[in-house]
C-alpha atoms as a PDB file:
ATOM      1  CA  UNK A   1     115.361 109.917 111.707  1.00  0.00           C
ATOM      2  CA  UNK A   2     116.023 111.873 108.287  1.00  0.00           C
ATOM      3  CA  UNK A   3     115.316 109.075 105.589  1.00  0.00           C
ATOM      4  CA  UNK A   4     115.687 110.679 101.686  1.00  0.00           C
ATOM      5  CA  UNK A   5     113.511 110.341  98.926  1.00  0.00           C
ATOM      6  CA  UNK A   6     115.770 107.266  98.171  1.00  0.00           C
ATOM      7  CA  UNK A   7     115.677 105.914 100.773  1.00  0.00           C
ATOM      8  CA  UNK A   8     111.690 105.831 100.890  1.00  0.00           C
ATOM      9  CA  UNK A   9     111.723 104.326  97.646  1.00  0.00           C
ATOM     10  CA  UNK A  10     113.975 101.735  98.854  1.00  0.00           C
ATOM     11  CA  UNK A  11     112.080 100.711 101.573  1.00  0.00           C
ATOM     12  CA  UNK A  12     108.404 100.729  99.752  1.00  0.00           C
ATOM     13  CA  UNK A  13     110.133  98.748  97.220  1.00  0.00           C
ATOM     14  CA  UNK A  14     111.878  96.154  99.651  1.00  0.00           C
ATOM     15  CA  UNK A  15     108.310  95.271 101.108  1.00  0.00           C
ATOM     16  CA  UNK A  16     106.701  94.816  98.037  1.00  0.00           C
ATOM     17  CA  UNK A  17     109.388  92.610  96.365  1.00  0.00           C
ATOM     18  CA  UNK A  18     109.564  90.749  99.198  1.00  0.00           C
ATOM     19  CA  UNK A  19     105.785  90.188  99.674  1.00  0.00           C
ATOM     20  CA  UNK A  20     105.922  89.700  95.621  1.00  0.00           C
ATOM     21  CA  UNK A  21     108.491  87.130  95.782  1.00  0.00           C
ATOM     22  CA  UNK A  22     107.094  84.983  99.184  1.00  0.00           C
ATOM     23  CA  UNK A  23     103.397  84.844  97.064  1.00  0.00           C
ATOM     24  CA  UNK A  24     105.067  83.913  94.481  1.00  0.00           C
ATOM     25  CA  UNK A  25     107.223  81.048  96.424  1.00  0.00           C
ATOM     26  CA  UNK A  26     103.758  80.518  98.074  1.00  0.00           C
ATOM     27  CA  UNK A  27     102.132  79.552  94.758  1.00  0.00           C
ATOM     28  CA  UNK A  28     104.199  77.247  93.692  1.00  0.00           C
ATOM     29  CA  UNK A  29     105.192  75.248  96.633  1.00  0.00           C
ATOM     30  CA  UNK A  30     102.358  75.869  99.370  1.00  0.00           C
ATOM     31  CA  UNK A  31      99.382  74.833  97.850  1.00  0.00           C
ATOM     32  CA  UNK A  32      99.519  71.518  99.321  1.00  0.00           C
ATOM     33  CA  UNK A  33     100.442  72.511 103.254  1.00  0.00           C
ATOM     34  CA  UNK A  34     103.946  72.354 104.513  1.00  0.00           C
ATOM     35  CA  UNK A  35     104.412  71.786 108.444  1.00  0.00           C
ATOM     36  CA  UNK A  36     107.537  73.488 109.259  1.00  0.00           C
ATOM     37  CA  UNK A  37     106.927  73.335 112.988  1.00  0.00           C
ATOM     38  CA  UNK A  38     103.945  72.468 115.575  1.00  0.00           C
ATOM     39  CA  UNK A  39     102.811  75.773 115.264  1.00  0.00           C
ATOM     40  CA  UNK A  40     103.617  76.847 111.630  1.00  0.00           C
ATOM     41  CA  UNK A  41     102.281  75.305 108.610  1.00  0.00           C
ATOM     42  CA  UNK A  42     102.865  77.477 105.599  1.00  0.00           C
ATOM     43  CA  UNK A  43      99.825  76.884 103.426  1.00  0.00           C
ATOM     44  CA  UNK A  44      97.936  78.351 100.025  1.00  0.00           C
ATOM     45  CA  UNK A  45      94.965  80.377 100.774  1.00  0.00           C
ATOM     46  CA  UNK A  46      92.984  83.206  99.013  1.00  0.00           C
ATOM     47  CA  UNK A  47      91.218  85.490 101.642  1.00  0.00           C
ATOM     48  CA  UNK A  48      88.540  87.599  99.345  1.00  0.00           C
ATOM     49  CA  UNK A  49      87.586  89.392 102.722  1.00  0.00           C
ATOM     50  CA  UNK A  50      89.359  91.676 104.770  1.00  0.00           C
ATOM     51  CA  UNK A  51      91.871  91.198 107.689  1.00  0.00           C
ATOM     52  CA  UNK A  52      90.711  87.871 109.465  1.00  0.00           C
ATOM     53  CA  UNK A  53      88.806  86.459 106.657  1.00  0.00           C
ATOM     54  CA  UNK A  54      85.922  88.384 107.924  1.00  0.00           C
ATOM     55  CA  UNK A  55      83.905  88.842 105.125  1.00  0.00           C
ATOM     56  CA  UNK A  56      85.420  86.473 103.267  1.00  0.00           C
ATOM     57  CA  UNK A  57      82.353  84.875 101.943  1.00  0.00           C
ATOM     58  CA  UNK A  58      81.031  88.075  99.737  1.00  0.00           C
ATOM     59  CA  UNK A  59      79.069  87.766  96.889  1.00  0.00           C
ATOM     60  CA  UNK A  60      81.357  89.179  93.732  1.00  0.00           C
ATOM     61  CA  UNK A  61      79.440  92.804  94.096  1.00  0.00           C
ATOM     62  CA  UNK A  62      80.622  92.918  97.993  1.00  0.00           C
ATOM     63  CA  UNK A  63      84.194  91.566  96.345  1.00  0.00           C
ATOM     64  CA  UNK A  64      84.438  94.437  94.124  1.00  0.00           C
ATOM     65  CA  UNK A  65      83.375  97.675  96.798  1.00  0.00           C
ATOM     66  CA  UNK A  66      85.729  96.057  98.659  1.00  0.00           C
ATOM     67  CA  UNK A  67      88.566  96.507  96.267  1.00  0.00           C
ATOM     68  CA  UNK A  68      87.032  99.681  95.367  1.00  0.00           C
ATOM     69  CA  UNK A  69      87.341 101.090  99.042  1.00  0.00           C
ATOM     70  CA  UNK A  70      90.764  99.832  99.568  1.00  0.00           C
ATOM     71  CA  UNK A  71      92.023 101.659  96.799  1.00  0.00           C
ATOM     72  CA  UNK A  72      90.227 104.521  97.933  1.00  0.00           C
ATOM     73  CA  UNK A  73      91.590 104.321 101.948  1.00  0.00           C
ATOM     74  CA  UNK A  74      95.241 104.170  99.662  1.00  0.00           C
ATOM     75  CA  UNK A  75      94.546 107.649  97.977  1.00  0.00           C
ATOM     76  CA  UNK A  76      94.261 109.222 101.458  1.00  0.00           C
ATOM     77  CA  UNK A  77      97.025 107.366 102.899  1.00  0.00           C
ATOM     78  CA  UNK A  78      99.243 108.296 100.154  1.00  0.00           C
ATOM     79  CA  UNK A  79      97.834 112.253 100.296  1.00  0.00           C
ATOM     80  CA  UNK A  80      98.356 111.937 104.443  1.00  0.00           C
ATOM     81  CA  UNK A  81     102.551 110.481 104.200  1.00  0.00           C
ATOM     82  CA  UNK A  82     103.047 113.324 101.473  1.00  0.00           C
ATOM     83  CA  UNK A  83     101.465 116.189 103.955  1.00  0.00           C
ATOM     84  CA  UNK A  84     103.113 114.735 106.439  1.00  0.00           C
ATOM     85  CA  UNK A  85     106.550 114.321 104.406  1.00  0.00           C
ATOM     86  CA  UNK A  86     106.122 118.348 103.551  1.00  0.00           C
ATOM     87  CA  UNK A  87     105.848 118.936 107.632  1.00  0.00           C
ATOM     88  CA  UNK A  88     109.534 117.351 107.966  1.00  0.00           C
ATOM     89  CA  UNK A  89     108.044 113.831 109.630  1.00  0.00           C
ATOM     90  CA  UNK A  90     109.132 110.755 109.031  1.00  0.00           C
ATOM     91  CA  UNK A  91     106.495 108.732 106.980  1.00  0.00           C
ATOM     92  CA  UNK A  92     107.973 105.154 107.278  1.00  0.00           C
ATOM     93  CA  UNK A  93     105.298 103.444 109.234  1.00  0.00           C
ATOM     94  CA  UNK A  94     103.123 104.921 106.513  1.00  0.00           C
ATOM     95  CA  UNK A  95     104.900 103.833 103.662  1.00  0.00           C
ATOM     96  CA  UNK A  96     104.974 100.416 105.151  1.00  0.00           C
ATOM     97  CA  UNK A  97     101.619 100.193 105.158  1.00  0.00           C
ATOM     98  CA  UNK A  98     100.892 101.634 101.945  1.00  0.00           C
ATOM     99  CA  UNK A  99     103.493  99.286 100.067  1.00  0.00           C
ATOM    100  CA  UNK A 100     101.648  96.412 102.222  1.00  0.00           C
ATOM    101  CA  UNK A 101      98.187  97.590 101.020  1.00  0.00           C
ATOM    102  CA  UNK A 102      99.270  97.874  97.410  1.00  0.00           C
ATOM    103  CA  UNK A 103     100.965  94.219  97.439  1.00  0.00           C
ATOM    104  CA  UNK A 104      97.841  93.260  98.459  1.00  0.00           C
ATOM    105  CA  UNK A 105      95.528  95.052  96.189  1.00  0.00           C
ATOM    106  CA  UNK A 106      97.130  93.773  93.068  1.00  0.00           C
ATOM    107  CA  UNK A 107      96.109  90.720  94.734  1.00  0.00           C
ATOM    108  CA  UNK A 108      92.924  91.496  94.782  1.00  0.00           C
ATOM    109  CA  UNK A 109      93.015  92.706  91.275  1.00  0.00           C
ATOM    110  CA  UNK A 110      94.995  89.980  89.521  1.00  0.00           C
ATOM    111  CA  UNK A 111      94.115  86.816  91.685  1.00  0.00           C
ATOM    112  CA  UNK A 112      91.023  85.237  93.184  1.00  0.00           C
ATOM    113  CA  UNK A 113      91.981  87.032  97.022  1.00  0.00           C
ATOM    114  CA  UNK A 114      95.068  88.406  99.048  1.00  0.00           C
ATOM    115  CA  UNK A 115      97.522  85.424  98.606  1.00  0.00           C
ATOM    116  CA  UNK A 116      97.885  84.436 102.399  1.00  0.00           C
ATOM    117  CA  UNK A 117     100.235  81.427 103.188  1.00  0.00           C
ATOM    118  CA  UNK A 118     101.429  81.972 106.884  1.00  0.00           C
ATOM    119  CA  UNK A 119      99.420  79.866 109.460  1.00  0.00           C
ATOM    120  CA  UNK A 120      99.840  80.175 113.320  1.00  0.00           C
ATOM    121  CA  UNK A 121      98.589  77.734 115.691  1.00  0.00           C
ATOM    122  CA  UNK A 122      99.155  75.910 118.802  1.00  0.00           C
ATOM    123  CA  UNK A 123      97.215  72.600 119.745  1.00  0.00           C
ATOM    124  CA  UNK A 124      93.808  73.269 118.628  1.00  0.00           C
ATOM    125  CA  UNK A 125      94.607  77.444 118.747  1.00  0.00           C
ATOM    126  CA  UNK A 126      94.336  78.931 114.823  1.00  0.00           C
ATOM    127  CA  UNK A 127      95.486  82.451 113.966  1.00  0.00           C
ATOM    128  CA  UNK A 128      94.603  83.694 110.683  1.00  0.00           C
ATOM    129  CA  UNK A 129      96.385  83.075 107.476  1.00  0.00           C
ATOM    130  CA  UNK A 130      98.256  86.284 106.792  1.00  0.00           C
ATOM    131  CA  UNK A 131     101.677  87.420 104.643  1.00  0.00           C
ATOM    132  CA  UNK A 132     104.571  89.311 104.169  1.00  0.00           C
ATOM    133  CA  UNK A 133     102.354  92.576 103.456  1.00  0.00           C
ATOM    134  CA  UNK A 134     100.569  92.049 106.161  1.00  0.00           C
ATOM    135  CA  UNK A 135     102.977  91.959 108.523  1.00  0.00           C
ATOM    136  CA  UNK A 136     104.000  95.519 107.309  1.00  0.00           C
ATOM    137  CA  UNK A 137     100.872  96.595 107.686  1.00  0.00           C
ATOM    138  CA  UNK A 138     100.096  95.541 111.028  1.00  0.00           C
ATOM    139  CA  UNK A 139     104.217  96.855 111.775  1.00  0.00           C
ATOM    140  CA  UNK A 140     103.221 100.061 110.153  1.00  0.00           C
ATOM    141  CA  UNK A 141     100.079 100.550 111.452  1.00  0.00           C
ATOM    142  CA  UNK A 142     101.751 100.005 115.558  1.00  0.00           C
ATOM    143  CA  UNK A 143     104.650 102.410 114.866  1.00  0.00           C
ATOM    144  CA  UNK A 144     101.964 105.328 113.446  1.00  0.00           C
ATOM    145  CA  UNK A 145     100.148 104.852 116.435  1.00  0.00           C
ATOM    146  CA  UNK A 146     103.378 104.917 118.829  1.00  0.00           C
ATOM    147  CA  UNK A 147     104.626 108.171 117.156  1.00  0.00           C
ATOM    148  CA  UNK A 148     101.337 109.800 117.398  1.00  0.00           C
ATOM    149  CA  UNK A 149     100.968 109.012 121.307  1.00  0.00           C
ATOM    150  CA  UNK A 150     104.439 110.600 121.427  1.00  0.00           C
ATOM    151  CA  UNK A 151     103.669 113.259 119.243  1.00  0.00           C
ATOM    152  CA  UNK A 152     100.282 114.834 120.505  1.00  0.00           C
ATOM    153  CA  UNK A 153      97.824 116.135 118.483  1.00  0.00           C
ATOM    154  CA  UNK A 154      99.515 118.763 117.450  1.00  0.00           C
ATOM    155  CA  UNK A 155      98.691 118.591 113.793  1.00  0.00           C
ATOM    156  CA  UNK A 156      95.594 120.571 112.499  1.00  0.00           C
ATOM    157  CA  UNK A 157      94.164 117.905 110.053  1.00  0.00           C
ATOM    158  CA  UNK A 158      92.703 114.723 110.247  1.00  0.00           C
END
């Protein structure tokens, strides 16, 4: 798939207004929990950990290397889809997880946590709170490692 430059922008762009815009819904209308079905509730948390809400109970110090290494993984990301942009490759899955990672590090810069409002769960069954950004993440994250099982190792870095 040949996606342009504008294209690229367009999509890194579409997942952080939308991820933008549901936190923003998600502030106004979630703090008090909504049950839209059995198994979703759509409710206001701030996860000051990492994925899962593991280490979500850091001191402020722990809080801030955490931002500091996020930012840090997104420097390399961003150098990586640019190398591999100059190769010819597509870098979608990478974008999506770099727009998802910046959503979420201006939460992590602006709010208390990563706004999370999306709750799974079935009888007594929780999945962790996640959003929008997320969900490109973990999207992005699959298809990078699908095209690199179909791809080989055939690149000399990393």
């Amino acid at each position: 798939m040949n996606i342009t430059a504008f294209g690229y922008l367009l999509s890194f762009l579409g997942v952080i207004i939308l991820d933008r815009i549901t936190k923003h819904l998600a502030l106004l209308y979630f703090v008090v929990p909504q049950h839209i079905y059995s198994w979703l509730t759509l409710e206001l948390v701030y996860n000051r950990g990492i994925s899962w809400g593991i280490l979500h109970e850091y001191s402020e110090y722990l809080g801030s290397m955490i931002t500091i290494m996020v930012a840090l993984v997104l420097g390399v990301l961003a150098w990586y889809a640019q190398y591999r942009h100059r190769c010819g490759a597509s870098i979608l899955p990478e974008l999506m997880v770099f727009a998802g990672a910046c959503s979420n590090l201006w939460d992590r810069i602006f709010y208390p946590g990563v706004i999370d409002f999306i709750h799974l769960h079935l009888g007594s069954w929780h999945w962790a709170i996640f959003n929008v950004a997320d969900c490109a993440i973990t999207l992005g994250v699959v298809a990078m490692l699908i095209k690199q099982y179909y791809e080989g190792t055939r690149h000399d870095i990393l």
